[in-house]
C-alpha atoms as a PDB file:
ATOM      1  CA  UNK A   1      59.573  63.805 120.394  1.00  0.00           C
ATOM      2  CA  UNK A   2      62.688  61.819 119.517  1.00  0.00           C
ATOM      3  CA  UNK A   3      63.974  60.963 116.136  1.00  0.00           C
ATOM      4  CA  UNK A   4      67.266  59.044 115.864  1.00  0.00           C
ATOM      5  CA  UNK A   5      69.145  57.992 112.285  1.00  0.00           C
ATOM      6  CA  UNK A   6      71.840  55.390 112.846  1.00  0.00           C
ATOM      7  CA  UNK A   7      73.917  53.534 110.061  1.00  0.00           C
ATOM      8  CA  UNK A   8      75.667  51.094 111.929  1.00  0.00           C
ATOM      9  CA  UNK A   9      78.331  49.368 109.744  1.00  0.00           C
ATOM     10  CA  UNK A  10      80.394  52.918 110.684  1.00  0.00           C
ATOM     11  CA  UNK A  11      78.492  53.919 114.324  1.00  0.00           C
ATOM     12  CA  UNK A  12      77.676  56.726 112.640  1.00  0.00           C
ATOM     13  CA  UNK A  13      74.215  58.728 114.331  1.00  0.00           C
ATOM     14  CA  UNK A  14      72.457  62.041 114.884  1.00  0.00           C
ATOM     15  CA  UNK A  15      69.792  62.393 117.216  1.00  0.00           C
ATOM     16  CA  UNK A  16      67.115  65.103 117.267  1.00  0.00           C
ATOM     17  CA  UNK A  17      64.534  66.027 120.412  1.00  0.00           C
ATOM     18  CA  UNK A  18      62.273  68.800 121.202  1.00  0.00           C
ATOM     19  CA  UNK A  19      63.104  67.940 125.112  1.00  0.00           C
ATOM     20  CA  UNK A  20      67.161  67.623 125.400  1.00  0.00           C
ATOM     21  CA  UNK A  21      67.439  66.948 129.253  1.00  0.00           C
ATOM     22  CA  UNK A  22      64.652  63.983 128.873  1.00  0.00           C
ATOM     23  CA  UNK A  23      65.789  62.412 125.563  1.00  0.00           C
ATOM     24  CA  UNK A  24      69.576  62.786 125.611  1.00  0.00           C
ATOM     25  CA  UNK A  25      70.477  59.478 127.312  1.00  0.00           C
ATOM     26  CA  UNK A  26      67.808  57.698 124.755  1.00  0.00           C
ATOM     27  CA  UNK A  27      70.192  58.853 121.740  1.00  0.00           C
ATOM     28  CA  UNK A  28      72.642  56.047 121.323  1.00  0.00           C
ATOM     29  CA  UNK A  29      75.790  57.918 121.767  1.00  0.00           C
ATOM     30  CA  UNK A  30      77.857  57.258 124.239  1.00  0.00           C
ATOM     31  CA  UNK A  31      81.095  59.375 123.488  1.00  0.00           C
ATOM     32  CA  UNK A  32      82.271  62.057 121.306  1.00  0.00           C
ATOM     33  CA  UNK A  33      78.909  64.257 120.986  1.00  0.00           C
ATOM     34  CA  UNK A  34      78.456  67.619 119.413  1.00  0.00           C
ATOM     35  CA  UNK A  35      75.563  69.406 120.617  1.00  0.00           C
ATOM     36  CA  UNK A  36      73.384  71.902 119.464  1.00  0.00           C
ATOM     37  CA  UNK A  37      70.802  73.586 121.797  1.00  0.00           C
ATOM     38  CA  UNK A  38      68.079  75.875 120.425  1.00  0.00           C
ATOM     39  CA  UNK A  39      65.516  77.248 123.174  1.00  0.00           C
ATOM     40  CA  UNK A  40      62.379  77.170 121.277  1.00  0.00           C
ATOM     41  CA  UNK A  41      60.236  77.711 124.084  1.00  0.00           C
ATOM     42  CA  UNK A  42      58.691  81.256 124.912  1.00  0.00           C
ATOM     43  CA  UNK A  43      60.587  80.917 128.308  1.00  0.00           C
ATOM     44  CA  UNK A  44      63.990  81.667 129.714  1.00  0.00           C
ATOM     45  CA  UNK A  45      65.841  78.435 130.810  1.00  0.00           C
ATOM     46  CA  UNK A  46      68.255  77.698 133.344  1.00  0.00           C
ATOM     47  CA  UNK A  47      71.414  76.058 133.003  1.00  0.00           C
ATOM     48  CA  UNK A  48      75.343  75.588 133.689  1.00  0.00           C
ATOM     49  CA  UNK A  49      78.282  74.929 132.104  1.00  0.00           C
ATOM     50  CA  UNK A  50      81.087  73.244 134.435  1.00  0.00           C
ATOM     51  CA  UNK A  51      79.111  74.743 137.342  1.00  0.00           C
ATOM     52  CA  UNK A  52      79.223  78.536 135.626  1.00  0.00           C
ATOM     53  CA  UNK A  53      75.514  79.431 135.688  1.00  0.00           C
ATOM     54  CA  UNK A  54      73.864  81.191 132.655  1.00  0.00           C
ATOM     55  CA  UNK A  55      70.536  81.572 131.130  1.00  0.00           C
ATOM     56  CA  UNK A  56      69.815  80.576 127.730  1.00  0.00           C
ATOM     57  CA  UNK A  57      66.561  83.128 126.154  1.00  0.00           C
ATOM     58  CA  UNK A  58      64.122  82.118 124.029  1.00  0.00           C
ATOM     59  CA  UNK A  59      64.984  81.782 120.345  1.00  0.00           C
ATOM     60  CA  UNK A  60      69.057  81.512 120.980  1.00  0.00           C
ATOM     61  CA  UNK A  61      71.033  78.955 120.410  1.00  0.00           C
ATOM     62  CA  UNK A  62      74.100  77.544 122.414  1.00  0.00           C
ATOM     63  CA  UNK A  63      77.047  74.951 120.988  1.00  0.00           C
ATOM     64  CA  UNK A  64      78.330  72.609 123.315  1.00  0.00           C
ATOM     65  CA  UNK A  65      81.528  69.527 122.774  1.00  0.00           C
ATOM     66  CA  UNK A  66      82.043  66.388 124.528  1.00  0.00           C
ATOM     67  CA  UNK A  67      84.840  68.661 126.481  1.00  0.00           C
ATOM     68  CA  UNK A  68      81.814  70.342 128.308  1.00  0.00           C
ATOM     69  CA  UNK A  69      79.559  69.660 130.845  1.00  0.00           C
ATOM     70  CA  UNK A  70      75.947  70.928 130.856  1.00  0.00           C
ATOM     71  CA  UNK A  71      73.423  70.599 133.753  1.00  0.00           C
ATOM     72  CA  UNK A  72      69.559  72.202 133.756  1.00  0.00           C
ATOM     73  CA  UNK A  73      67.475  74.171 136.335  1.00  0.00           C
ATOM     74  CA  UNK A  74      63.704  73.085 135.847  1.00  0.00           C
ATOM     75  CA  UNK A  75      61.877  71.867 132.651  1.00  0.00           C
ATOM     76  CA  UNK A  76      63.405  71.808 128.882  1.00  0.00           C
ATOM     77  CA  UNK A  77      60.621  71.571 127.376  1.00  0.00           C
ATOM     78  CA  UNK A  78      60.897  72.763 123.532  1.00  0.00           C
ATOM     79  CA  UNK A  79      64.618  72.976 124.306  1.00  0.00           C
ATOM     80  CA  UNK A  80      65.633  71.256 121.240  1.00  0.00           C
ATOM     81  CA  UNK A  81      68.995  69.614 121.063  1.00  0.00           C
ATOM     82  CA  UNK A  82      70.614  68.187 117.813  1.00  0.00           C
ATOM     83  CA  UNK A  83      73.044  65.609 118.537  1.00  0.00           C
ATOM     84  CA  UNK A  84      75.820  64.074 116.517  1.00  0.00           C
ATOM     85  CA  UNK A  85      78.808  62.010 116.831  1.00  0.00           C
ATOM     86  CA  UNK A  86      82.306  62.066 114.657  1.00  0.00           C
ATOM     87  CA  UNK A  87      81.184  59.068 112.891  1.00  0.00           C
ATOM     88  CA  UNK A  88      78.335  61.183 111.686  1.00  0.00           C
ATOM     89  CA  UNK A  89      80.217  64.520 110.698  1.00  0.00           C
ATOM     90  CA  UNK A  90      83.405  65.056 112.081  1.00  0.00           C
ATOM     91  CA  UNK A  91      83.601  69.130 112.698  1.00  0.00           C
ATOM     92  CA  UNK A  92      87.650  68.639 113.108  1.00  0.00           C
ATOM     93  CA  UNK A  93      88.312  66.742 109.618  1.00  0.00           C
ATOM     94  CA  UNK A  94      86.013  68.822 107.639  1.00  0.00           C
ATOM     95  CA  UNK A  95      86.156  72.543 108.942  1.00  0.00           C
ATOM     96  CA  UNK A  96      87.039  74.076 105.537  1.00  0.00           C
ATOM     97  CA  UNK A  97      83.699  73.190 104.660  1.00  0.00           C
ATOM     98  CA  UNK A  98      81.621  74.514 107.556  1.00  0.00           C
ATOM     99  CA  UNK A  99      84.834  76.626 109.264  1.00  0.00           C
ATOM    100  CA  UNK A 100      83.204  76.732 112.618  1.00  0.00           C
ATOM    101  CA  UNK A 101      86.201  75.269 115.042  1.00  0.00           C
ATOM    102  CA  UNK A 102      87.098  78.167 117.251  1.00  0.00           C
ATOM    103  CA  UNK A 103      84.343  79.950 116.887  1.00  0.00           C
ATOM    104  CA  UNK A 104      81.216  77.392 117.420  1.00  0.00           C
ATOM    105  CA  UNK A 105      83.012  74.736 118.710  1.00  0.00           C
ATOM    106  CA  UNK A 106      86.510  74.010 120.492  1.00  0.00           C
ATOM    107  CA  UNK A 107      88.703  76.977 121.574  1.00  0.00           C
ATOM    108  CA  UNK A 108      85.885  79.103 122.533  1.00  0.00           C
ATOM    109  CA  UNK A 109      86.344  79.317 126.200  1.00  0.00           C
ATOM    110  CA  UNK A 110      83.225  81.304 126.508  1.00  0.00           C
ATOM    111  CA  UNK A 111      80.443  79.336 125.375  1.00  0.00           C
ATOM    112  CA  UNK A 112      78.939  81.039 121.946  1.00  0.00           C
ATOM    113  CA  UNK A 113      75.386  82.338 122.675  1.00  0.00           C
ATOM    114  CA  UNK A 114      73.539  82.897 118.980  1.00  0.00           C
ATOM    115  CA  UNK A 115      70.258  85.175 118.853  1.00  0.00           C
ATOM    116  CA  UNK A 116      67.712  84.512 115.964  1.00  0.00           C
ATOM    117  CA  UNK A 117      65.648  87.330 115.417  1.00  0.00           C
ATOM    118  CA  UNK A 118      62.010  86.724 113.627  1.00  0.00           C
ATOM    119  CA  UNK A 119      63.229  86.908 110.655  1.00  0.00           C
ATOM    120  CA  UNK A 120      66.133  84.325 111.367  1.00  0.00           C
ATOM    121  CA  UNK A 121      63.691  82.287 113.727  1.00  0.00           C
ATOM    122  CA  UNK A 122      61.604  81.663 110.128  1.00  0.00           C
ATOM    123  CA  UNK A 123      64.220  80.354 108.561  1.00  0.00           C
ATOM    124  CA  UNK A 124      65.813  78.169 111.433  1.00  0.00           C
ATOM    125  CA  UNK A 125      62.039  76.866 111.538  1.00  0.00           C
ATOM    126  CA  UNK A 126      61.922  75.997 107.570  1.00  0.00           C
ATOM    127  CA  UNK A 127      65.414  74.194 108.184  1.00  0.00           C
ATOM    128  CA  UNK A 128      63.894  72.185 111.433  1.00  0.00           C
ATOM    129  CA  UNK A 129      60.912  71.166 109.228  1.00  0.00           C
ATOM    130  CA  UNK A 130      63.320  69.807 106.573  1.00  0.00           C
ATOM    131  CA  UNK A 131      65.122  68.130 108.786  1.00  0.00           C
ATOM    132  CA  UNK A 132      61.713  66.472 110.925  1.00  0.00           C
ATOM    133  CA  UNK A 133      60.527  65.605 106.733  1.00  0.00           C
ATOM    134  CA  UNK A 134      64.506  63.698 106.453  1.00  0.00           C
ATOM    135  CA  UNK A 135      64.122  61.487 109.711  1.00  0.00           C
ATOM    136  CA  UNK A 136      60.614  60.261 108.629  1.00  0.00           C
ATOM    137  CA  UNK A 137      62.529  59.453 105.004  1.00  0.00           C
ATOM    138  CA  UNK A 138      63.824  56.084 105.288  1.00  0.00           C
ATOM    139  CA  UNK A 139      65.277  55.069 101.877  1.00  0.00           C
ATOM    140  CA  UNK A 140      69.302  54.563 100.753  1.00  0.00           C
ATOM    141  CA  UNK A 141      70.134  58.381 100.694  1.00  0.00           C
ATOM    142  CA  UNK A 142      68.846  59.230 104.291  1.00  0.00           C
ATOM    143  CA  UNK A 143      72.268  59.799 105.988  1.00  0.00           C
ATOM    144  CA  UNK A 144      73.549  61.932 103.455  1.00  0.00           C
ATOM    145  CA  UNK A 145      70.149  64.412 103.419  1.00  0.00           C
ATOM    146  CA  UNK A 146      70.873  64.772 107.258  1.00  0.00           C
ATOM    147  CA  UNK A 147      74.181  65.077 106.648  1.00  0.00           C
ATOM    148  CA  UNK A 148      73.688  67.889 104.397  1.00  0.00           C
ATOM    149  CA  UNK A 149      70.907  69.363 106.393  1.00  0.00           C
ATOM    150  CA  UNK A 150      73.587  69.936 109.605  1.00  0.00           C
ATOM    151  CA  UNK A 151      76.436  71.247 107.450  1.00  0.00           C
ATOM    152  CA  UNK A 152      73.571  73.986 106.257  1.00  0.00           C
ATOM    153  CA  UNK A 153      72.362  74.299 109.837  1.00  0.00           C
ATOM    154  CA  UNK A 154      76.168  74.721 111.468  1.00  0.00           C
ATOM    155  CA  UNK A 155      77.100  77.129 108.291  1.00  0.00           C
ATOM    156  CA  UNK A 156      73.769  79.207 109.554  1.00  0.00           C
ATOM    157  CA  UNK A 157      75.047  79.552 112.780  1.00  0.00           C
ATOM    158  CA  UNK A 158      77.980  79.945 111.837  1.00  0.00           C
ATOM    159  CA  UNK A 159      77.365  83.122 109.942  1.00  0.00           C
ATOM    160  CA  UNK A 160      75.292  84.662 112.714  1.00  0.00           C
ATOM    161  CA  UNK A 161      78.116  83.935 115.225  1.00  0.00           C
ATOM    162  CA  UNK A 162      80.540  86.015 113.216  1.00  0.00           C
ATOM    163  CA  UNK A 163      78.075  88.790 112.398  1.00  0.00           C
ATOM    164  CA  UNK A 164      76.904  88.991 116.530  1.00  0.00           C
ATOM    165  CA  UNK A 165      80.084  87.916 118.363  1.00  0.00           C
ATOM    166  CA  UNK A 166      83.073  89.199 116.241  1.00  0.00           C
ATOM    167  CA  UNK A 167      84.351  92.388 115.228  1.00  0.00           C
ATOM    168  CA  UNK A 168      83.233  93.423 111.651  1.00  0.00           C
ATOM    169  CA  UNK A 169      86.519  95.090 111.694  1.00  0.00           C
ATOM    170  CA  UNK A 170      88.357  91.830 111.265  1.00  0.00           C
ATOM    171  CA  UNK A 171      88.657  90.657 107.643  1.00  0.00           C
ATOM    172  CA  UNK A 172      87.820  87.198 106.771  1.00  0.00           C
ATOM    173  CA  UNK A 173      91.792  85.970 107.172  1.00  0.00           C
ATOM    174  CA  UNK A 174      92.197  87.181 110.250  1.00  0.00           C
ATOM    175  CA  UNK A 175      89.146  85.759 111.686  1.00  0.00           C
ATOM    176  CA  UNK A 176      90.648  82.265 110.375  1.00  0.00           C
ATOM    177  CA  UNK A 177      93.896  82.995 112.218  1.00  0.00           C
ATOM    178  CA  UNK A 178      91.745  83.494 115.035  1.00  0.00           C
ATOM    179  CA  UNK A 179      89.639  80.302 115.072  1.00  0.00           C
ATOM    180  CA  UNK A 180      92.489  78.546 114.133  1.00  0.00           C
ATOM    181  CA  UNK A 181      94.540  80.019 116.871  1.00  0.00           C
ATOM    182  CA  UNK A 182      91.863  79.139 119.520  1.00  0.00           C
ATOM    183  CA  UNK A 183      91.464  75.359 118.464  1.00  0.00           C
ATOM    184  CA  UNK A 184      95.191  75.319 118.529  1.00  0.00           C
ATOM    185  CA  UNK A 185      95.510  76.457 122.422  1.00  0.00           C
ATOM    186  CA  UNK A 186      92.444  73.772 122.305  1.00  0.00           C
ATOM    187  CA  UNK A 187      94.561  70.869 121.229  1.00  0.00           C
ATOM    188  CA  UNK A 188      97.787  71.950 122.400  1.00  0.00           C
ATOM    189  CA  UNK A 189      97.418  73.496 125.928  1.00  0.00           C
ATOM    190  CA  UNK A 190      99.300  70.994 127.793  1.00  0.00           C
ATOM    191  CA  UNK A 191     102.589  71.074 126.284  1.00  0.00           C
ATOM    192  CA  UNK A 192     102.521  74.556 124.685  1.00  0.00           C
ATOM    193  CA  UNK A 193     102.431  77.323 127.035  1.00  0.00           C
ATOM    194  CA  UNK A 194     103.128  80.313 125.406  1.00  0.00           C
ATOM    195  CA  UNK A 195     102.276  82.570 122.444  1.00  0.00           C
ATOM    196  CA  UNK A 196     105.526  82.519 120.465  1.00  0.00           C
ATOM    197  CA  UNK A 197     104.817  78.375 120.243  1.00  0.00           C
ATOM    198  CA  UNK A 198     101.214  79.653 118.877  1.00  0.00           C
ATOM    199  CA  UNK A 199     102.875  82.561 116.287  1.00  0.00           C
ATOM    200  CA  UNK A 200     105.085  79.811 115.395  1.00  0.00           C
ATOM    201  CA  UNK A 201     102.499  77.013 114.207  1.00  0.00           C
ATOM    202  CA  UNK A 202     100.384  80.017 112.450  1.00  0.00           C
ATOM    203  CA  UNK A 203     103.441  81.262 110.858  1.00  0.00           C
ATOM    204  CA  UNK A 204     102.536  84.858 112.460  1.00  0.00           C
ATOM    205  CA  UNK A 205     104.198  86.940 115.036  1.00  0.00           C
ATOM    206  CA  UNK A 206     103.285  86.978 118.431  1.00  0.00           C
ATOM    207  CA  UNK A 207     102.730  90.576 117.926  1.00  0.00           C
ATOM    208  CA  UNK A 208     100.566  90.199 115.803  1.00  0.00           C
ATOM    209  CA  UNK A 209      98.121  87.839 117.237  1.00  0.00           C
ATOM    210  CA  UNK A 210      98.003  90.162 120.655  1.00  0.00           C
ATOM    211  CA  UNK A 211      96.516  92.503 117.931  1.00  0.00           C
ATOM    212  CA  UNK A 212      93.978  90.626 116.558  1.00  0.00           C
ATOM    213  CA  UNK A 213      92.873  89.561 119.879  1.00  0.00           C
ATOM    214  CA  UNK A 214      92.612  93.005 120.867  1.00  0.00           C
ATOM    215  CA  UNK A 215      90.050  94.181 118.263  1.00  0.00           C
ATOM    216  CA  UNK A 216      88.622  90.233 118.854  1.00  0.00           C
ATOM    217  CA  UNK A 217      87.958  90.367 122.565  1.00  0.00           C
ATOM    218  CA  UNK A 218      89.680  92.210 124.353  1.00  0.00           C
ATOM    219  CA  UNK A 219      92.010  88.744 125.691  1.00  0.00           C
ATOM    220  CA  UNK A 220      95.282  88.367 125.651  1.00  0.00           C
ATOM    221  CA  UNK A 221      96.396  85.240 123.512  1.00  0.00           C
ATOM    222  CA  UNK A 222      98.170  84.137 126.542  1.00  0.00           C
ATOM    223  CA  UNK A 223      94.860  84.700 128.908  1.00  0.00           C
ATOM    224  CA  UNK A 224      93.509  82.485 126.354  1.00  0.00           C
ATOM    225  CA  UNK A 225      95.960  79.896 126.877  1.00  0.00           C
ATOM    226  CA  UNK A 226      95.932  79.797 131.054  1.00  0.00           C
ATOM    227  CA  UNK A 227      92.061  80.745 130.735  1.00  0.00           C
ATOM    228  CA  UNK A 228      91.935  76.903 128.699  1.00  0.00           C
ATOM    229  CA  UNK A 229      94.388  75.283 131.760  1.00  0.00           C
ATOM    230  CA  UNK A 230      92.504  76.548 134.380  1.00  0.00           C
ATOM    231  CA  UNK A 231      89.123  75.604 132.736  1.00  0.00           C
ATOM    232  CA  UNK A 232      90.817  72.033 132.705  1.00  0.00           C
ATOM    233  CA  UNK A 233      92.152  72.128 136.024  1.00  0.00           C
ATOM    234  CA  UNK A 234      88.597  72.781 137.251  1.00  0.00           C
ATOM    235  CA  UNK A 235      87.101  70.004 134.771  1.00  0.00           C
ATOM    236  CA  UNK A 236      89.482  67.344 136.072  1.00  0.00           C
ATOM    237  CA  UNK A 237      88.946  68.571 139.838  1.00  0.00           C
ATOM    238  CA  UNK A 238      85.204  68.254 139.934  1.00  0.00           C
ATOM    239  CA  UNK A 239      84.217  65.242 137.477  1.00  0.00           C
ATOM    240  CA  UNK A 240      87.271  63.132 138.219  1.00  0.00           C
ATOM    241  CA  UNK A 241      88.675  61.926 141.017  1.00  0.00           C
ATOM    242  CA  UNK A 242      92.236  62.320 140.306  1.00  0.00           C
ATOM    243  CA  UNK A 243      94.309  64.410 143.600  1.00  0.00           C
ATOM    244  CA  UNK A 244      95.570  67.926 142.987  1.00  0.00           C
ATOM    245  CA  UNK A 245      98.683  66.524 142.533  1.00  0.00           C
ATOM    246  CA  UNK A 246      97.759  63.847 139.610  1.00  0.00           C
ATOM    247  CA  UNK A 247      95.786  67.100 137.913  1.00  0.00           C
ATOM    248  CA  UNK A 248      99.321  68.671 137.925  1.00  0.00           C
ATOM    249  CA  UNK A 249     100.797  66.363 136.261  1.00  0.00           C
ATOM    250  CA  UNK A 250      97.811  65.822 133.970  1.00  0.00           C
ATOM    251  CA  UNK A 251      98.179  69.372 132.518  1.00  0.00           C
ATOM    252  CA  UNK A 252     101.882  69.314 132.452  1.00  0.00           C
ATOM    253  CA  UNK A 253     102.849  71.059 135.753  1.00  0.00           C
ATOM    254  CA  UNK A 254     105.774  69.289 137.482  1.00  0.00           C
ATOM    255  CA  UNK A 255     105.496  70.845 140.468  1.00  0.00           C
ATOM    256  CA  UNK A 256     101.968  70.670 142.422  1.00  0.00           C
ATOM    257  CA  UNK A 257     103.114  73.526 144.346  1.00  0.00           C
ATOM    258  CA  UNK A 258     103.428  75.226 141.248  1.00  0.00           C
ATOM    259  CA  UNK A 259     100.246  74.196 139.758  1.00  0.00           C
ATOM    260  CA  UNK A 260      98.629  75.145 143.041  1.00  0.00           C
ATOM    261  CA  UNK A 261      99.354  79.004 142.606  1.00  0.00           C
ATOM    262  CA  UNK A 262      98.525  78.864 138.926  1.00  0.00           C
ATOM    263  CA  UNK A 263      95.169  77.512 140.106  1.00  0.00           C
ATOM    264  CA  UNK A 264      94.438  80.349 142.873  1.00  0.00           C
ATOM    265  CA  UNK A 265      95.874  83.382 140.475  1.00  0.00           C
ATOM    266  CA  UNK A 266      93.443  82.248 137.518  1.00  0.00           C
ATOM    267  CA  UNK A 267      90.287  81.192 140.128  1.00  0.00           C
ATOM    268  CA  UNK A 268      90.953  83.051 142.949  1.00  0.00           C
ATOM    269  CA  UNK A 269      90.533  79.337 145.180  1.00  0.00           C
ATOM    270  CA  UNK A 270      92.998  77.064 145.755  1.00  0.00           C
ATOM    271  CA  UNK A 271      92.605  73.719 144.361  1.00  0.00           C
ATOM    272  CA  UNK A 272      91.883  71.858 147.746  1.00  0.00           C
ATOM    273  CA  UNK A 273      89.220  75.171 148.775  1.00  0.00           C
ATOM    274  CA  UNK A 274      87.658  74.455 145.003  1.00  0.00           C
ATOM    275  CA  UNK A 275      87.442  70.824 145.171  1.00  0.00           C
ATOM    276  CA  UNK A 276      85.566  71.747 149.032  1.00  0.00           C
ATOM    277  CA  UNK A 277      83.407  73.972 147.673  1.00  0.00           C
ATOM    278  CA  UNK A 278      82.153  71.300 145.722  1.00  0.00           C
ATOM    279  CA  UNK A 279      81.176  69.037 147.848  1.00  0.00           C
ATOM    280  CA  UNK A 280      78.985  72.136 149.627  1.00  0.00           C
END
């Protein structure tokens, strides 16, 4: 199953599939997709994220950016995947609505796993129905009934994210500073390298932040910020083929050498060792 809704006087499209690895190259996006994964199936399945290996359950759901890379082990079947590009809805330029950057998308180094419980799984199910009911509704209004239908379904996850993966000692504000803190690092990792150029943009103090993140998860705000360079290091490594030294430079290093012992303290592999163990 496949169900696509383009309006192409502004490229805009979302794409929706009950098999994501067999249907995503027959959605007609080509760059800048946001991805939603639900495993509706009754079985685990296999996957990987830049090469880190994970497992997502039945009845979770997984986020994924154009920044990320996504491979499968075995079928994905009933893995359902709701595509959309920044034509479509654009996450960045309307986050006060939905306010899931840094927590559902961009910033989040670790990839947010949601669980839907029965109860949740019969609602996410109403919401899919809806949605299957829009794409078979061709008239004038189409676009903006799907468009709806995803802010709902982000805003859903959204809410589950906060209430499974973050603190409930954190008030509301300070898990805003926090998402906007991550998408900042996000945005901003190759030129700003340190937490005071973070506390500064946020208007807080760096001492505060390290104390949010502590109740948050457990990371340091400036883990965060070499966590998000190494990540990129080891993105540009294996799907490019730019030389160590060109990845230096990339990410702002202006001395390989440099860049080379970043690489081994954060990965424990040197960049050359890493970019071997690749080709193994």
């Amino acid at each position: 199953m496949l169900h696509q809704y383009t309006n192409t006087s502004i490229g805009s499209i979302i794409g929706l599939t009950d098999n994501y690895a067999k249907n995503k190259s027959r959605i007609d996006i080509k760059e800048g997709i946001v991805t939603i994964l639900w495993n509706r199936s009754s079985r685990p399945i296999e996957y990987s994220i830049d090469k880190e290996p994970s497992t997502l359950a039945p009845n979770q759901i997984l986020t994924l950016t154009y920044l990320q890379h996504i491979e499968f082990v075995g079928d994905t079947e009933d893995l359902y995947g709701l595509l959309f590009n920044r034509e479509f809805y654009c996450i960045l330029d309307h986050d006060e609505e939905v306010s899931c950057n840094g927590i559902l998308f961009f910033g989040t180094q670790d990839v947010p796993i949601i669980t839907l419980d029965k109860e949740e799984q019969k609602k996410f199910d109403i919401l899919l129905q809806v949605f299957l009911d829009e794409f078979e509704t061709t008239d004038k209004i189409q676009g903006e009934m799907l468009q709806m239908l995803l802010k709902r379904f982000i805003i859903k996850c959204v809410r589950l994210a906060k209430e499974q993966l973050i603190s409930h000692h954190l008030s509301n504000q300070q898990i805003d500073t926090i998402r906007q803190y991550n998408y900042l690092v996000d945005y901003h990792y190759r030129t700003k390298r340190t937490v005071k150029d973070y506390a500064n943009l946020l208007n807080k103090s760096p001492k505060t932040l390290s104390n949010l993140f502590s109740i948050y998860n457990q990371k340091s705000p400036q883990q965060i910020i070499h966590e998000r360079l190494a990540l990129e290091a080891k993105r540009l490594l294996h799907f490019t083929d730019k030389t160590i030294a060109e990845v230096a430079f990339d990410l702002g290093f202006e001395d390989p050498a440099y860049f080379s012992r970043f690489f081994k303290k954060h990965t424990q592999q040197s960049p050359s060792d890493y970019k071997t163990s690749l080709a193994n």
